[in-house]
Protein backbone atom coordinates (compact mmCIF):
# COMPACT_ATOMS: atom_id res chain seq x y z
CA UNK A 1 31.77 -86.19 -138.84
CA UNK A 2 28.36 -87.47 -136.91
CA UNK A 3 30.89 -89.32 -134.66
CA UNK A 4 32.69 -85.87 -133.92
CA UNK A 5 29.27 -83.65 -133.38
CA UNK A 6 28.50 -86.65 -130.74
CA UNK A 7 31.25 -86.05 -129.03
CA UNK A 8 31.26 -82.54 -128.90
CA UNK A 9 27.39 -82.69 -127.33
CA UNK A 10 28.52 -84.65 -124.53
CA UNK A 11 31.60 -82.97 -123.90
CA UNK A 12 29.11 -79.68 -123.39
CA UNK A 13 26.80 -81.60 -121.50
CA UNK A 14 29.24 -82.80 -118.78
CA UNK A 15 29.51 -79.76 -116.78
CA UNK A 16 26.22 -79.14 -116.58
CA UNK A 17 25.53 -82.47 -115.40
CA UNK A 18 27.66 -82.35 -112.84
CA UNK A 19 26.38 -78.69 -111.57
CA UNK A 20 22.87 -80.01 -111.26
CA UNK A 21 23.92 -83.29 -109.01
CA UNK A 22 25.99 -80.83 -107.12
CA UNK A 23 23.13 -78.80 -106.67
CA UNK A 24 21.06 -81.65 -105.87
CA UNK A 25 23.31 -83.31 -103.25
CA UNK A 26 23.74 -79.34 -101.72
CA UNK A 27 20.07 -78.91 -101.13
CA UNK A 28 19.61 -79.30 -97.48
CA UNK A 29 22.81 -77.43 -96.26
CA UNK A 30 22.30 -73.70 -95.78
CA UNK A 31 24.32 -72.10 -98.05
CA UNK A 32 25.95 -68.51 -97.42
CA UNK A 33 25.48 -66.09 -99.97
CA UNK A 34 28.69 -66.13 -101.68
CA UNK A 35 28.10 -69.40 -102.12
CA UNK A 36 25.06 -69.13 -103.52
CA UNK A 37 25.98 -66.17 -106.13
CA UNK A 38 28.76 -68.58 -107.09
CA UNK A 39 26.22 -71.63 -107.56
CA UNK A 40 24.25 -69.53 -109.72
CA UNK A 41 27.24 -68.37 -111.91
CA UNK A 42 28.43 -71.62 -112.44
CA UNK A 43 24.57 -72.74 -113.42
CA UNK A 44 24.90 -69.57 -116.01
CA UNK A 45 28.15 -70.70 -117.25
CA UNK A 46 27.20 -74.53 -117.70
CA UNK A 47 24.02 -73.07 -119.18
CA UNK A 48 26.17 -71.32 -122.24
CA UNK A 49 27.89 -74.04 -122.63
CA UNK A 50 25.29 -76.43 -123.30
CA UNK A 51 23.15 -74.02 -125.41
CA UNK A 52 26.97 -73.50 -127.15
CA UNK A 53 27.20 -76.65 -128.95
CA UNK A 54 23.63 -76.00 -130.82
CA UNK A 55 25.63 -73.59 -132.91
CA UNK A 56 28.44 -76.16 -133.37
CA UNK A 57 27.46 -78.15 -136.27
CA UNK A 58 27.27 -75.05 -138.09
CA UNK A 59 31.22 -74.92 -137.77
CA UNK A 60 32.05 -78.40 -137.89
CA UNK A 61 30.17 -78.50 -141.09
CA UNK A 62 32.01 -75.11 -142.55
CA UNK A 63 35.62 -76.54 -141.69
CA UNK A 64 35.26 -80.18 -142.29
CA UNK A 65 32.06 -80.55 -144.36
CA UNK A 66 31.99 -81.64 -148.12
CA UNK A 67 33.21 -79.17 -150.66
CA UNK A 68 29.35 -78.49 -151.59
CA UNK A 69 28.76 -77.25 -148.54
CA UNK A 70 31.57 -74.93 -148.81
CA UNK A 71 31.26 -73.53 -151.83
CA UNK A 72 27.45 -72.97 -150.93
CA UNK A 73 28.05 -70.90 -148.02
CA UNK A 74 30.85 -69.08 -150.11
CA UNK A 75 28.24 -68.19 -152.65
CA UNK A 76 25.26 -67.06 -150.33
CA UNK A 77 28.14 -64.51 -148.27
CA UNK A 78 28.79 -62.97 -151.57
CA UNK A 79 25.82 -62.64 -152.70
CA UNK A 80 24.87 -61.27 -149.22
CA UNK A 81 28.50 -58.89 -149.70
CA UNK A 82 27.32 -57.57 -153.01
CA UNK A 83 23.58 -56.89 -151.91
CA UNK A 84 24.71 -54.74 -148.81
CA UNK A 85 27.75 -53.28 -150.72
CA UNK A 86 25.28 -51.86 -153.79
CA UNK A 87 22.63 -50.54 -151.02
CA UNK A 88 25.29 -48.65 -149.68
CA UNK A 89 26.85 -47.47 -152.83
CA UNK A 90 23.54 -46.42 -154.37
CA UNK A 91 22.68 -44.03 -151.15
CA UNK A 92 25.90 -42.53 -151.10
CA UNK A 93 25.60 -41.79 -154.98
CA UNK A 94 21.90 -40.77 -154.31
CA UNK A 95 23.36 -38.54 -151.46
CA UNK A 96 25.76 -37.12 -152.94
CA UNK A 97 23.75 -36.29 -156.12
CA UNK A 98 21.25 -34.40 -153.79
CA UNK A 99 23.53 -32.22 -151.98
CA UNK A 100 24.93 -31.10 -155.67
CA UNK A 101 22.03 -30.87 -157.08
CA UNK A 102 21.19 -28.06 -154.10
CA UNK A 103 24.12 -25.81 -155.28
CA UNK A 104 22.87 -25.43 -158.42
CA UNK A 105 21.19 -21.82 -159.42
CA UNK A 106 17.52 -21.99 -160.06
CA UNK A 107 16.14 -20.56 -163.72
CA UNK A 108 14.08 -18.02 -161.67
C-alpha cells in the first residue's frame, strides 16, 4: 500500500516538473500572449494535480486499507447521518408544532 501511495506522488509530480523546466528553458524568448495565458493554465492545471494527490491516501486507504479502517469510517458517517438526520427531524417537529399551536383559540 506505501509502495502504491509512492507511486501515485510521483506520477502527480511529473507534470509539474516538466512545466517548470519548460518554463525555465522558455525564459529568454518573448512569448506572445496566447502563449503566455496557456503557460499559466498549464502551471494551474499541474498545480491541482500535485496538490491532488494530498487527498489521495485518504482513498487509497478507504478502498484498499485494513478492514479497521473501514469499518471506522463506516461508523463515524453514521454517526455523522444520524446527528444531522435528528437536527433536522427535531426542527421540522418543532416547526410544525408551532404553526399548530397558532391555530388554536385562546381562553380569552
Amino acid at each position: 500500500m506505501l509502495i502504491g501511495q509512492i507511486i501515485l506522488i510521483m506520477i502527480s509530480y511529473i507534470p509539474n516538473t516538466i512545466q517548470r523546466i519548460y518554463l525555465v528553458l522558455t525564459l529568454d524568448f518573448e512569448k506572445s500572449p496566447l502563449r503566455l495565458r496557456i503557460e499559466i493554465f498549464s502551471g494551474e492545471v499541474t498545480f491541482i494535480m500535485t496538490t491532488f494527490q494530498s487527498s489521495l491516501s485518504f482513498y487509497i486507504y478507504a478502498t484498499i486499507g485494513g478492514t479497521l479502517f473501514r469499518q471506522t469510517l463506516k461508523r463515524l458517517l453514521r454517526h455523522m447521518f444520524n446527528k444531522k438526520y435528528s437536527v433536522k427531524r427535531q426542527r421540522y417537529e418543532t416547526k410544525f408544532q408551532t404553526s399548530s399551536c397558532a391555530f388554536l383559540p385562546s381562553d380569552e
